[in-house]
N, C-alpha and C. Protein backbone atom coordinates (compact mmCIF):
# COMPACT_ATOMS: atom_id res chain seq x y z
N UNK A 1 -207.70 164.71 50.24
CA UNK A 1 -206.97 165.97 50.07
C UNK A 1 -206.17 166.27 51.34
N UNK A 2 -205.27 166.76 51.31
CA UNK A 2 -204.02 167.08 52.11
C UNK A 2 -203.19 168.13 51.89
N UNK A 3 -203.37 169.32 52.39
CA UNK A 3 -202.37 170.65 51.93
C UNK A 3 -201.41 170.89 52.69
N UNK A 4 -200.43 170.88 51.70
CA UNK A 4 -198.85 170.93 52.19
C UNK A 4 -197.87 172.14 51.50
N UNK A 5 -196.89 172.43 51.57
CA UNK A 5 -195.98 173.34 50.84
C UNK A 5 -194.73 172.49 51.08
N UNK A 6 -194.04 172.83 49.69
CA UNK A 6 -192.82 172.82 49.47
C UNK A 6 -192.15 173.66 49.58
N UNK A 7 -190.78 174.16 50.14
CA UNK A 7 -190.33 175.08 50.59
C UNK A 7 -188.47 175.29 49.55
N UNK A 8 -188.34 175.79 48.78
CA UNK A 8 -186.75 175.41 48.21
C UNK A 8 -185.96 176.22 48.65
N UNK A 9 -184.99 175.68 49.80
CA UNK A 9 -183.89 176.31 50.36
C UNK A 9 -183.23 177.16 49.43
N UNK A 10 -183.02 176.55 48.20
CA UNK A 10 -181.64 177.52 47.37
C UNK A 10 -182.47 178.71 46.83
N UNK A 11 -183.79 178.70 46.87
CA UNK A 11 -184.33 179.83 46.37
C UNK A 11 -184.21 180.71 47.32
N UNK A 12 -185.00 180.49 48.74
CA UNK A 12 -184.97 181.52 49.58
C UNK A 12 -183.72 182.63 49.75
N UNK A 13 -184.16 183.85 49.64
CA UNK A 13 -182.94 184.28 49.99
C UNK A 13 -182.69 185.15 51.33
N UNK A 14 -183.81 184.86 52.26
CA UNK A 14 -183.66 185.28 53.98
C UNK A 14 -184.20 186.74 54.08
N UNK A 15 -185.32 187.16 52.89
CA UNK A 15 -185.50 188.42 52.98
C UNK A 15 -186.96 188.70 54.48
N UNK A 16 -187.11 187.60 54.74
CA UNK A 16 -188.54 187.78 55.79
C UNK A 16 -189.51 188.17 55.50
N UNK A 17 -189.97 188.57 53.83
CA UNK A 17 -191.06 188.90 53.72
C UNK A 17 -192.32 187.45 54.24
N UNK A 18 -191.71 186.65 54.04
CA UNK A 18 -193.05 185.38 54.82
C UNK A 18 -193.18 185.68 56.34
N UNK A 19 -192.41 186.40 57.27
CA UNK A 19 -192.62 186.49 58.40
C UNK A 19 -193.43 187.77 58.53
N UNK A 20 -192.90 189.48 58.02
CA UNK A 20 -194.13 190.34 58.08
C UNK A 20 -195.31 189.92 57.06
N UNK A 21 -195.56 189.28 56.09
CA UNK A 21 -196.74 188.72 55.69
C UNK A 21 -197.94 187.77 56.79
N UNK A 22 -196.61 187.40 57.28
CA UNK A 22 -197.83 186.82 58.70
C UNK A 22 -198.17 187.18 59.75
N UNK A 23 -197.43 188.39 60.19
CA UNK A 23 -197.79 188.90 60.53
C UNK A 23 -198.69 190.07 60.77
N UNK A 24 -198.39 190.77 59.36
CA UNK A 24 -200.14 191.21 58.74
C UNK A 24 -200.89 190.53 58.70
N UNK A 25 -201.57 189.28 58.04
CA UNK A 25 -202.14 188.46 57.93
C UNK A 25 -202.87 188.00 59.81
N UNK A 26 -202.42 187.58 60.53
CA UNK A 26 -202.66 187.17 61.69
C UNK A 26 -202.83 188.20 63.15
N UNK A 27 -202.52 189.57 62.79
CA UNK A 27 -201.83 190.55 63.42
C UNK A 27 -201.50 190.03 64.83
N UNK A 28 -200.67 189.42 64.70
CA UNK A 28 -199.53 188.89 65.84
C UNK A 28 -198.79 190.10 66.74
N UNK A 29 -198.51 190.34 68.09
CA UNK A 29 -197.87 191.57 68.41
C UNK A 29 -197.14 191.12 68.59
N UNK A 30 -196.12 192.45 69.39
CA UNK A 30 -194.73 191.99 68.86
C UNK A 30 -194.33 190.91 70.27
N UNK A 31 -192.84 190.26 69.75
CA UNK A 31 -192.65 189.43 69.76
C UNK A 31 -193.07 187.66 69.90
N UNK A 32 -194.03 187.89 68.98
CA UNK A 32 -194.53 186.58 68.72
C UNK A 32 -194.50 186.19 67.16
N UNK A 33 -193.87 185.43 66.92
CA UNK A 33 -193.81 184.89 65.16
C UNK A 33 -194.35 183.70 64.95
N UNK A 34 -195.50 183.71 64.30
CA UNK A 34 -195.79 182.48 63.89
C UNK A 34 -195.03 181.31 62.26
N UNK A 35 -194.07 182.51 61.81
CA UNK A 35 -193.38 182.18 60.77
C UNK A 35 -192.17 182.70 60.90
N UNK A 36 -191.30 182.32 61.25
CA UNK A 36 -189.60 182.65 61.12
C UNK A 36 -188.24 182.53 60.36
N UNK A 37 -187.48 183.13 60.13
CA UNK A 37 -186.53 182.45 59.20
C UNK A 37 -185.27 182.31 60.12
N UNK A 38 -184.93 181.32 59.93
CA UNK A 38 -183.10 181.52 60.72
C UNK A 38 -182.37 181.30 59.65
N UNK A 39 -181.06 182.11 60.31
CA UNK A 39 -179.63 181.91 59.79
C UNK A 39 -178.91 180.87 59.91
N UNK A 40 -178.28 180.31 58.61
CA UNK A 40 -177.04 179.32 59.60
C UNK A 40 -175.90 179.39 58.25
N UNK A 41 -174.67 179.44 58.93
CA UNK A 41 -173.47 179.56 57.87
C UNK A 41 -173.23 178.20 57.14
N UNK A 42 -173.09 177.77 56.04
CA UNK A 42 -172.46 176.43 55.56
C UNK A 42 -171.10 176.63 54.71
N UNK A 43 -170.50 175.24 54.96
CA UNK A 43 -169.03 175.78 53.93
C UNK A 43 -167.97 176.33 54.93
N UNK A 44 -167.10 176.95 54.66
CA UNK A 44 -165.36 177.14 54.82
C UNK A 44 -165.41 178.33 54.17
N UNK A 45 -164.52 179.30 54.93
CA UNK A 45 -164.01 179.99 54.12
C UNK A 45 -162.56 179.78 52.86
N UNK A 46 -163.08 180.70 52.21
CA UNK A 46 -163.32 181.52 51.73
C UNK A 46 -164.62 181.45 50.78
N UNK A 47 -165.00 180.33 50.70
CA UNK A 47 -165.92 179.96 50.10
C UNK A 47 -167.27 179.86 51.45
N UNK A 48 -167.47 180.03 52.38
CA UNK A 48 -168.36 180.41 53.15
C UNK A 48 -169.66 181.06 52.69
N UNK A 49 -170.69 181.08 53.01
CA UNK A 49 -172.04 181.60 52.45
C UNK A 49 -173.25 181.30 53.53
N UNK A 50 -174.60 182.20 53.91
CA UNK A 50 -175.24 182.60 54.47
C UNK A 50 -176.47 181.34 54.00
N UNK A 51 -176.88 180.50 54.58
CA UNK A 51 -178.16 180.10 54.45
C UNK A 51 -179.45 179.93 55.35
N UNK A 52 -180.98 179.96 54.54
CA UNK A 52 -182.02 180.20 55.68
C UNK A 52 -182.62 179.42 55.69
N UNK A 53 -183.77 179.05 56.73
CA UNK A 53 -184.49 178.16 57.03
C UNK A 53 -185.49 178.41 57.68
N UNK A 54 -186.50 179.02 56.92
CA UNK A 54 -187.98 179.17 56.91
C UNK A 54 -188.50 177.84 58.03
N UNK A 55 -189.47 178.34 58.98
CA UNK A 55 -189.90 177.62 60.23
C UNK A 55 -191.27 178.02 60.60
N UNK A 56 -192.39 177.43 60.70
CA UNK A 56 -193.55 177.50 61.08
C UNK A 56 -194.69 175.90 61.56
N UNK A 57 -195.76 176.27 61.96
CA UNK A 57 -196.06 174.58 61.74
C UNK A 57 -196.06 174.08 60.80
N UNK A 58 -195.69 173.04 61.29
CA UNK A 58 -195.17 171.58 60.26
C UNK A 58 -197.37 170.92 59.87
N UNK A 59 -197.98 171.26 60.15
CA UNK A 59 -199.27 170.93 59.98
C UNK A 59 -198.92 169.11 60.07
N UNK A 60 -198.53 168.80 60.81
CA UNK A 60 -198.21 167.24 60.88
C UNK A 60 -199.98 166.17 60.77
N UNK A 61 -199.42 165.38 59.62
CA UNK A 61 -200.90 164.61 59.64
C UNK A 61 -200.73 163.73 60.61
N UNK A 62 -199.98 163.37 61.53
CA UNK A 62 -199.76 162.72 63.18
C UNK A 62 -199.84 163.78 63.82
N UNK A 63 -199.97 164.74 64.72
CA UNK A 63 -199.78 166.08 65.28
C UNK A 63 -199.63 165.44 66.75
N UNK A 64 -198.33 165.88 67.24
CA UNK A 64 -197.90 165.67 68.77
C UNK A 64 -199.03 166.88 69.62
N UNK A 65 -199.15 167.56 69.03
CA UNK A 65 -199.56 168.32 69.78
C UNK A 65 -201.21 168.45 70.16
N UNK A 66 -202.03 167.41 69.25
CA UNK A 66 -203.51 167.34 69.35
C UNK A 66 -203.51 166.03 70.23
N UNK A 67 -202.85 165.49 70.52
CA UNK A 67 -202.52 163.91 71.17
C UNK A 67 -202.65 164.30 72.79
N UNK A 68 -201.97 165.52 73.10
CA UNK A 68 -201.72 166.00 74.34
C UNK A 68 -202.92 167.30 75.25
N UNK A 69 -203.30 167.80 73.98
CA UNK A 69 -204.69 168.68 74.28
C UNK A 69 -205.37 168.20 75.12
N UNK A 70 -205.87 168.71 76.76
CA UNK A 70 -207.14 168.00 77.33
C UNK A 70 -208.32 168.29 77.03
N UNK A 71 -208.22 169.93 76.43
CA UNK A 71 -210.09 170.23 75.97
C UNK A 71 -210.32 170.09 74.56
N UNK A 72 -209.65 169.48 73.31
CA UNK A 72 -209.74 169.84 72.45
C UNK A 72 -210.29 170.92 71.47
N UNK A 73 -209.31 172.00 72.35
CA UNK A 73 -208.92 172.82 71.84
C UNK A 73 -208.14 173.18 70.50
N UNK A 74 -207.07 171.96 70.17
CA UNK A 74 -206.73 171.79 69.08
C UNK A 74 -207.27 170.65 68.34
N UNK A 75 -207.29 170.99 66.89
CA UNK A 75 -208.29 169.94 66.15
C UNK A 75 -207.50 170.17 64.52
N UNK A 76 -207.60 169.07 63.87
CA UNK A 76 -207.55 168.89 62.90
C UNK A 76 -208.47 168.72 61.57
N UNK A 77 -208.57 169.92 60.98
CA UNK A 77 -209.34 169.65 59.48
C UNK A 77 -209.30 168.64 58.93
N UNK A 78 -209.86 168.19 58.01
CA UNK A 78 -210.27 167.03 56.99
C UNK A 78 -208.99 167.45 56.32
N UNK A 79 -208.99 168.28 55.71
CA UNK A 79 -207.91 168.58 54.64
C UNK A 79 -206.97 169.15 55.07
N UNK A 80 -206.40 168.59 56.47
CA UNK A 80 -204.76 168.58 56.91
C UNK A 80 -204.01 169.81 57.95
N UNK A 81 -204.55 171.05 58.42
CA UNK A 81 -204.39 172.00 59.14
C UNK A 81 -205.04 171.66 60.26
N UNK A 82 -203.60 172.11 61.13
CA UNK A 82 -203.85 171.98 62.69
C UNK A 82 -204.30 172.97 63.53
N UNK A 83 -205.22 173.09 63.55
CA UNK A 83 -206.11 174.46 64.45
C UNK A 83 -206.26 174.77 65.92
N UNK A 84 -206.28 175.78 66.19
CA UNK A 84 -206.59 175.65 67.69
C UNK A 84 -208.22 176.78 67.73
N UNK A 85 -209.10 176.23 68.90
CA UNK A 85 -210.39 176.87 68.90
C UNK A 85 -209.75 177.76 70.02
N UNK A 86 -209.72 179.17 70.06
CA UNK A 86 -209.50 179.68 71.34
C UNK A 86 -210.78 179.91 72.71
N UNK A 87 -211.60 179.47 72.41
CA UNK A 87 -212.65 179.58 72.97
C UNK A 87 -212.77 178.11 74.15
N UNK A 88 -212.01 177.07 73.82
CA UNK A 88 -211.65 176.14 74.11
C UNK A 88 -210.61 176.23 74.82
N UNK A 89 -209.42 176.74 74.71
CA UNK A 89 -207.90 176.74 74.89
C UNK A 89 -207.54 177.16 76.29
N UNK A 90 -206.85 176.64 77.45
CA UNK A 90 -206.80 177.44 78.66
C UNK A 90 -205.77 177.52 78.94
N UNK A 91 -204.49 177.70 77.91
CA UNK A 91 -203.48 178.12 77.96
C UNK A 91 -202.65 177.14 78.84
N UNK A 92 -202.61 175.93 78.85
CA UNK A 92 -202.12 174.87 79.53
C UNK A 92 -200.90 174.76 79.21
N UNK A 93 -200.31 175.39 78.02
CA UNK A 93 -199.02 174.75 77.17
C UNK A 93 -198.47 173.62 77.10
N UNK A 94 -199.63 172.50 77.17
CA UNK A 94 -199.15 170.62 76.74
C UNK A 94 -198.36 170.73 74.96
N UNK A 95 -199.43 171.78 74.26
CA UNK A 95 -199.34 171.53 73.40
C UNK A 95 -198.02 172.47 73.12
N UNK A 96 -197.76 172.99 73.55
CA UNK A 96 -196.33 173.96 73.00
C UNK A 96 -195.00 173.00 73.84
N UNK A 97 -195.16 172.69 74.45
CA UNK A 97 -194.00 171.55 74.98
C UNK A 97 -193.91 170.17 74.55
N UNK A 98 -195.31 170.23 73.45
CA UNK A 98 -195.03 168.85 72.60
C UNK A 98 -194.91 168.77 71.49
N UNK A 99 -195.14 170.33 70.65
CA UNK A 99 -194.09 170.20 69.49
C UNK A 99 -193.07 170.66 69.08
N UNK A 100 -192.64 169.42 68.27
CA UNK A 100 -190.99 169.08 68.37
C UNK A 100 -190.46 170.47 67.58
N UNK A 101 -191.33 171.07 66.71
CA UNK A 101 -190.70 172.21 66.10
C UNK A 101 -191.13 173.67 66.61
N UNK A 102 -191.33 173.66 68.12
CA UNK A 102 -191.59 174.64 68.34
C UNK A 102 -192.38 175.73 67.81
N UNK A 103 -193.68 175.70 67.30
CA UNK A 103 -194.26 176.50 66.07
C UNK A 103 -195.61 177.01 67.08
N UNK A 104 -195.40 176.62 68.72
CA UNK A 104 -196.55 177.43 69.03
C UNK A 104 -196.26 178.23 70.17
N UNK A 105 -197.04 179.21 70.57
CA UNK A 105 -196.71 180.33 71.50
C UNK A 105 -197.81 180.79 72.49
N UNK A 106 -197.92 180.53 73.20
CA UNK A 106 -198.51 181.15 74.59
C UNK A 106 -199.18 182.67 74.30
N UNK A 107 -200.11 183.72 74.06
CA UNK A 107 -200.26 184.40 74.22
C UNK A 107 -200.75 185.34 75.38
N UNK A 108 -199.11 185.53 76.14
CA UNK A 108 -199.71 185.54 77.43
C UNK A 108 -199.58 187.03 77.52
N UNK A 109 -199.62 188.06 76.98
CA UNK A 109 -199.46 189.50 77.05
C UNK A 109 -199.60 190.02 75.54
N UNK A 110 -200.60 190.93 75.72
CA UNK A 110 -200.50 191.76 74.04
C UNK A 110 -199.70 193.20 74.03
N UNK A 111 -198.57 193.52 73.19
CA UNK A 111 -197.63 193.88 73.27
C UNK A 111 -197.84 195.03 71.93
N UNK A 112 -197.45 196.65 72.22
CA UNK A 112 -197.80 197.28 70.71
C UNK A 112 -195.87 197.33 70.06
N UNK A 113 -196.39 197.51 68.84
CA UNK A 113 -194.91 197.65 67.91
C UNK A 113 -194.68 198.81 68.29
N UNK A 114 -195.12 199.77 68.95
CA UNK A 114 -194.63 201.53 68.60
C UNK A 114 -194.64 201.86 70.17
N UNK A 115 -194.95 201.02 71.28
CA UNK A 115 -195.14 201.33 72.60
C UNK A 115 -196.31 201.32 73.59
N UNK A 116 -196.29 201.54 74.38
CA UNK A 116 -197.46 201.17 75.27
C UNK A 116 -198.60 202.13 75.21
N UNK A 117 -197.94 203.17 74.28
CA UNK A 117 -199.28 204.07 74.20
C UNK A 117 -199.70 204.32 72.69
N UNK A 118 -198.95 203.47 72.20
CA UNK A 118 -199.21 204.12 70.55
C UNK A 118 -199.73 202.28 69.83
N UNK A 119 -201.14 202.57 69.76
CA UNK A 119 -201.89 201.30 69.22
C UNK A 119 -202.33 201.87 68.00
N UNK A 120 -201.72 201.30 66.31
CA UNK A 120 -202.01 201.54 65.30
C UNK A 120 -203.53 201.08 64.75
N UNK A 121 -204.41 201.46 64.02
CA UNK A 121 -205.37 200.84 63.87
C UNK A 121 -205.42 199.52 63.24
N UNK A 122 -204.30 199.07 62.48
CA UNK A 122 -204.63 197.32 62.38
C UNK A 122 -204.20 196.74 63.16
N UNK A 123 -203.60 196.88 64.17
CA UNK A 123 -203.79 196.52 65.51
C UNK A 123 -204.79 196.07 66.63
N UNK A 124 -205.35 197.56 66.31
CA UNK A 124 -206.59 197.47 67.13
C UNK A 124 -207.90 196.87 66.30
N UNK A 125 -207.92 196.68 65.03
CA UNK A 125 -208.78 195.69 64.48
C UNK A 125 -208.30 194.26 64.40
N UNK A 126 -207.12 193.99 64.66
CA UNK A 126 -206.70 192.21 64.31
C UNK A 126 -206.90 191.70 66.23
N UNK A 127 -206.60 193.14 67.14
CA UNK A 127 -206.61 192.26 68.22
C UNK A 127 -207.82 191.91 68.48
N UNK A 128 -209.12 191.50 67.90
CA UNK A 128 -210.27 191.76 68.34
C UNK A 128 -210.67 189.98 67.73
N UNK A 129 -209.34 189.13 67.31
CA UNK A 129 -209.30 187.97 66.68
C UNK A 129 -208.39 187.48 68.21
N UNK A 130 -207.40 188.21 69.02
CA UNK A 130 -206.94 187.50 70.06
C UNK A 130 -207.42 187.21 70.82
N UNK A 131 -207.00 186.11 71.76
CA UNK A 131 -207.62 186.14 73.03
C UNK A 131 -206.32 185.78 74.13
N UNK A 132 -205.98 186.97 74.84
CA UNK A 132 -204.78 186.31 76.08
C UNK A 132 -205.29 185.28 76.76
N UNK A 133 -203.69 185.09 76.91
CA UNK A 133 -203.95 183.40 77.66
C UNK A 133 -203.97 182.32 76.70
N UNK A 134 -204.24 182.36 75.82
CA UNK A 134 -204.52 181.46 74.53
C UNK A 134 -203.12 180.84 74.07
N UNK A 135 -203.44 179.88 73.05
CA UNK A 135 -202.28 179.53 72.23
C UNK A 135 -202.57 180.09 70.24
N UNK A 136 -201.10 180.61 70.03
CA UNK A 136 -201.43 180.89 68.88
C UNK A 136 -200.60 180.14 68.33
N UNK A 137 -200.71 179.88 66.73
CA UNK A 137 -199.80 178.88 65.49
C UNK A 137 -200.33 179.42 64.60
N UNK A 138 -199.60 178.83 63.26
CA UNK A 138 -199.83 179.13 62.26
C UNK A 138 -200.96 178.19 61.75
N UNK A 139 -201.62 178.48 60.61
CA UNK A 139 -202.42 177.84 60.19
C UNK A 139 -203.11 177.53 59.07
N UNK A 140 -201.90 177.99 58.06
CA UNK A 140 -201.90 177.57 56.85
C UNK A 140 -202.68 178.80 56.42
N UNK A 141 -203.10 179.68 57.00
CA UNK A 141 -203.90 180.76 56.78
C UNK A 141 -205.52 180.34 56.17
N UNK A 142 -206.06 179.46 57.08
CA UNK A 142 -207.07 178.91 56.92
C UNK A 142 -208.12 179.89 56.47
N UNK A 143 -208.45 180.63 56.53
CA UNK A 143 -209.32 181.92 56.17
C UNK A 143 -209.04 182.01 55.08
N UNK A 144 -207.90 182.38 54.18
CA UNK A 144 -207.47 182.65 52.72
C UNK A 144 -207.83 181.23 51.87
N UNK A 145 -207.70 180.32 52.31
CA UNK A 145 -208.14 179.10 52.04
C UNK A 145 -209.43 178.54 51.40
N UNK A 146 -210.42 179.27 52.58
CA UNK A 146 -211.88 179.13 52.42
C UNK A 146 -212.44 180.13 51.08
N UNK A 147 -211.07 181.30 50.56
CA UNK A 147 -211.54 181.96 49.96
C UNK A 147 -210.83 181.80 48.70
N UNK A 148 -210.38 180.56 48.67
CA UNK A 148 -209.13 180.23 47.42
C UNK A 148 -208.08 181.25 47.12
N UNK A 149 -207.68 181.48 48.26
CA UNK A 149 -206.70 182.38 48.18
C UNK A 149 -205.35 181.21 48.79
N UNK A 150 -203.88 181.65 48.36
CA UNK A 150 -202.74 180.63 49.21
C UNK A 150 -202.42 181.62 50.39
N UNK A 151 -202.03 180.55 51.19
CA UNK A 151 -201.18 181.35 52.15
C UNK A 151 -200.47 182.73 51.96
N UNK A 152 -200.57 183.63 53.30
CA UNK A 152 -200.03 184.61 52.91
C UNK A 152 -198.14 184.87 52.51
N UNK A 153 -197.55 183.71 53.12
CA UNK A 153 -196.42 183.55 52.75
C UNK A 153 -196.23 183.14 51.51
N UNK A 154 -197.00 182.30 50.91
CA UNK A 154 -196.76 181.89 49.54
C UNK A 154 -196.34 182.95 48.89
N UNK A 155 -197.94 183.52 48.87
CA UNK A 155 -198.31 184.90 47.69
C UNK A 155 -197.02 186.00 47.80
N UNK A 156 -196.72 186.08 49.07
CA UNK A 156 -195.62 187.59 49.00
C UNK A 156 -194.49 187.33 48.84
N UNK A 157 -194.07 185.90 48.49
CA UNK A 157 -192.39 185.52 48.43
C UNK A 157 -191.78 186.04 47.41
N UNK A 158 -191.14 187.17 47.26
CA UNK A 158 -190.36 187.79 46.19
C UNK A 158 -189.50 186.26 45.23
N UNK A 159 -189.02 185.31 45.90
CA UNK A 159 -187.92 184.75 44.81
C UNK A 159 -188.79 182.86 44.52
N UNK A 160 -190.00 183.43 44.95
CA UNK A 160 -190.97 181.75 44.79
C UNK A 160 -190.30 180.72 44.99
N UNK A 161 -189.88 180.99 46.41
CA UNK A 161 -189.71 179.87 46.95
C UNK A 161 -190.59 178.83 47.72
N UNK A 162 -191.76 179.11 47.62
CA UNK A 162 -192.78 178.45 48.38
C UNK A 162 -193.78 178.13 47.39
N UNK A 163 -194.54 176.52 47.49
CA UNK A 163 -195.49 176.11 46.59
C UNK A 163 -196.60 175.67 47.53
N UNK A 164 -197.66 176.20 47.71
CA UNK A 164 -198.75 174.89 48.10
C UNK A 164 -199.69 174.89 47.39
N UNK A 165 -200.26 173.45 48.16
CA UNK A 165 -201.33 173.07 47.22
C UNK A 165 -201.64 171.57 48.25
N UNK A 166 -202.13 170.74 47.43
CA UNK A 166 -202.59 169.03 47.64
C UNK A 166 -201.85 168.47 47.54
N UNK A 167 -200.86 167.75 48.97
CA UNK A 167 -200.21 166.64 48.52
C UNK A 167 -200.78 165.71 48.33
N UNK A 168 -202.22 164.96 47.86
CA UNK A 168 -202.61 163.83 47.56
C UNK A 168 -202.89 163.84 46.52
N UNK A 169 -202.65 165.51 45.44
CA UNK A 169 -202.87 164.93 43.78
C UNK A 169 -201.82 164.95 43.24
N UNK A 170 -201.26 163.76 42.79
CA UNK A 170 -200.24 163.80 42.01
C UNK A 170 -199.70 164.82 40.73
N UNK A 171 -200.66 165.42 40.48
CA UNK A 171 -200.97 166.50 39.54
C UNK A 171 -200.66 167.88 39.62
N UNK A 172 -200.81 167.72 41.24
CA UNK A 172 -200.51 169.38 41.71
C UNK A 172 -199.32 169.85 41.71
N UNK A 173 -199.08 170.97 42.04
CA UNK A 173 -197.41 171.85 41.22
C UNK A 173 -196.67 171.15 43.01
N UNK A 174 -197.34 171.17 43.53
CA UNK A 174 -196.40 171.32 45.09
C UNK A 174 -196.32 169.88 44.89
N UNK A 175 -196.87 168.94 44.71
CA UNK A 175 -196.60 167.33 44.57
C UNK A 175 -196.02 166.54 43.81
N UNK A 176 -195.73 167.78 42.65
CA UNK A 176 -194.94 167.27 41.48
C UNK A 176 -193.21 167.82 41.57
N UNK A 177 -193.44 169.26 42.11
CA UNK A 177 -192.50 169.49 42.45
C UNK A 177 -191.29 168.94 43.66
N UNK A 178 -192.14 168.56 45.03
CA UNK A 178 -191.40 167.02 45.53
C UNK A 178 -191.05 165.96 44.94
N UNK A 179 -191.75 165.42 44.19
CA UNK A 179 -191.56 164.29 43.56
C UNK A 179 -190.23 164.74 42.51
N UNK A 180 -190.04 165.25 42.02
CA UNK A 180 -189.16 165.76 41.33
C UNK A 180 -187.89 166.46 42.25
N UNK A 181 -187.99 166.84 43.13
CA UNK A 181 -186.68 167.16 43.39
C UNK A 181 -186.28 166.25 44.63
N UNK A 182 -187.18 165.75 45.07
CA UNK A 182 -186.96 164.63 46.56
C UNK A 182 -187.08 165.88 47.93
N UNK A 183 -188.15 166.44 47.89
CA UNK A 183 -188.31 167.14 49.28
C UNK A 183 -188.34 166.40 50.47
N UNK A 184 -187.63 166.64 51.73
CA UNK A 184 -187.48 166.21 52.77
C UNK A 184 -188.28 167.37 53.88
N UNK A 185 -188.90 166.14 54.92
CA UNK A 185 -189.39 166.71 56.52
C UNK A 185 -188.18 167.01 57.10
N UNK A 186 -188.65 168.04 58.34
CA UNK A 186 -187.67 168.36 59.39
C UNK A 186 -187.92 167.08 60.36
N UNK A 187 -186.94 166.41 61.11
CA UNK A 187 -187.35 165.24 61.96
C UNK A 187 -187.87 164.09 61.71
N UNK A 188 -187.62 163.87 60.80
CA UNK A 188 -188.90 162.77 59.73
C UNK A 188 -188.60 161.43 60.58
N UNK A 189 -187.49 161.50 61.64
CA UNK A 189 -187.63 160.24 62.34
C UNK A 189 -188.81 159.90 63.70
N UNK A 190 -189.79 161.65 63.90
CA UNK A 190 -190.45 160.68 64.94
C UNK A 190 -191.62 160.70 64.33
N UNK A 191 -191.72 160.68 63.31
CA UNK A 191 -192.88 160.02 62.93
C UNK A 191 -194.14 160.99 62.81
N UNK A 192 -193.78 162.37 62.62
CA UNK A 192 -195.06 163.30 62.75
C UNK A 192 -195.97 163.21 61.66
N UNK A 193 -195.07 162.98 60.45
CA UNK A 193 -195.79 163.04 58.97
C UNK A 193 -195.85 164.87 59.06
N UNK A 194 -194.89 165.42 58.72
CA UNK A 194 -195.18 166.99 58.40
C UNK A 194 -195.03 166.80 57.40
N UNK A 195 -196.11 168.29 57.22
CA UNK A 195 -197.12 168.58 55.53
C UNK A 195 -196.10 169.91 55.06
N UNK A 196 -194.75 170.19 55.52
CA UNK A 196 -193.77 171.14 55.31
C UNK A 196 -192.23 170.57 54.40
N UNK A 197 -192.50 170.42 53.18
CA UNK A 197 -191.25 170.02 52.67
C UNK A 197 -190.08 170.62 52.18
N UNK A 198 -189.06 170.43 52.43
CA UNK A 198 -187.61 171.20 52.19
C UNK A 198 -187.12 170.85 50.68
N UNK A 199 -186.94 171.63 50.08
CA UNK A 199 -186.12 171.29 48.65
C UNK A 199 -185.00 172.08 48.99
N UNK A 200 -183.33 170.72 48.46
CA UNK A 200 -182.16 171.55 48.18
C UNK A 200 -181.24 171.21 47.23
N UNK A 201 -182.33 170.54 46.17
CA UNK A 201 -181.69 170.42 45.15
C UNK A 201 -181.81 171.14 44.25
C-alpha cells in the first residue's frame, strides 16, 4: 500500500480552500503554509487565462529529505507518508534545503493571526501540538488517516479536484484515475518517486 493523490489542474479553480483547510487541520500560525496554491498566467492575449498549482509535500517514496536527517527525526510510514518526530528534530534545516519542492518550514517563531495580544482559542489548543525550533510539513494528514477519514484538503475541495487513496491498487479511484488520464510528478527527473500527481487532461 502506498497513498498518493491525484491532483486535476483544469478542475482547480485557485479558491484556497485546501490551504485554510490545512490550516485548521494542523493549526499552523501565520505565515507558515503547509499547502499552497500559486498563480501562473498561460496563453496570449486575448485569449490569456489564470492558472493554479496546488503545492505541498510530494510524500516522495525516495525522500531527499530523510537521506539527509542526522537524528531521524524524519521517518517514513509503511504506507508512504513522510513524517517528522518533533521530539527528535533540532531544527538543523538539512532537511528543508533538501527538498526540491520546498514543502518544509522551520518553525522558528509562533506568530497570532489577530496580533500579539489577541490568541484565539484554536490557537491556543492546536499550539499545544507545536514545538519551536522544529520542522513542520505536511503529512497527508496522518491523524485523519488512522481514523479513515481523507485528507483535509481532499474533503473541503469545492470543485473535486483532489483524489486520494492507494496507488498500489489498481482498483482505487486515485489509481484509476492516473491511469486514465496520464498524471504526471513535479521533477520526475531526480528521481524522488512523488506520491503527488498532476492531471491536465
Amino acid at each position: 500500500m502506498r497513498y498518493g493523490m491525484a491532483i486535476d489542474l483544469k478542475a482547480c479553480v485557485g479558491c484556497n480552500a485546501c490551504t485554510v483547510a490545512c490550516r485548521m487541520e494542523n493549526g499552523t500560525p501565520a505565515g507558515i503554509l503547509l499547502c499552497r496554491v500559486e498563480k501562473y498566467e498561460t496563453g496570449k492575449y486575448p485569449a490569456a487565462r489564470m492558472g493554479f498549482l496546488p503545492l505541498a509535500c510530494m510524500h516522495c517514496a525516495d525522500p531527499r529529505c530523510l537521506k539527509v536527517c542526522p537524528t531521524g527525526a524524519t521517518y517514513q510510514r509503511e504506507e508512504g507518508p513522510v513524517l517528522v518526530d518533533s521530539h527528535k528534530c533540532i531544527g538543523c534545516q538539512y532537511c528543508v534545503l533538501a527538498c526540491p519542492y520546498e514543502a518544509r518550514h522551520l518553525l522558528r517563531k509562533i506568530e497570532n493571526y489577530y496580533g500579539p495580544e489577541t490568541v484565539t482559542p484554536w490557537e491556543e489548543r492546536k499550539r499545544e501540538t507545536l514545538t519551536r525550533g522544529t520542522v513542520l510539513k505536511c503529512t497527508f494528514c496522518a491523524e485523519r488517516l488512522e481514523r479513515g477519514r481523507q485528507p483535509a484538503c481532499v474533503e473541503v475541495c469545492p470543485a473535486n479536484a483532489r483524489c486520494f487513496g492507494d496507488l498500489d491498487d489498481p482498483e482505487s479511484d486515485v489509481a484509476k484515475i492516473i491511469a486514465r488520464q496520464g498524471g504526471a510528478v513535479l521533477k520526475a527527473e531526480l528521481g524522488t518517486r512523488a506520491s503527488v500527481f498532476y492531471l491536465n487532461s
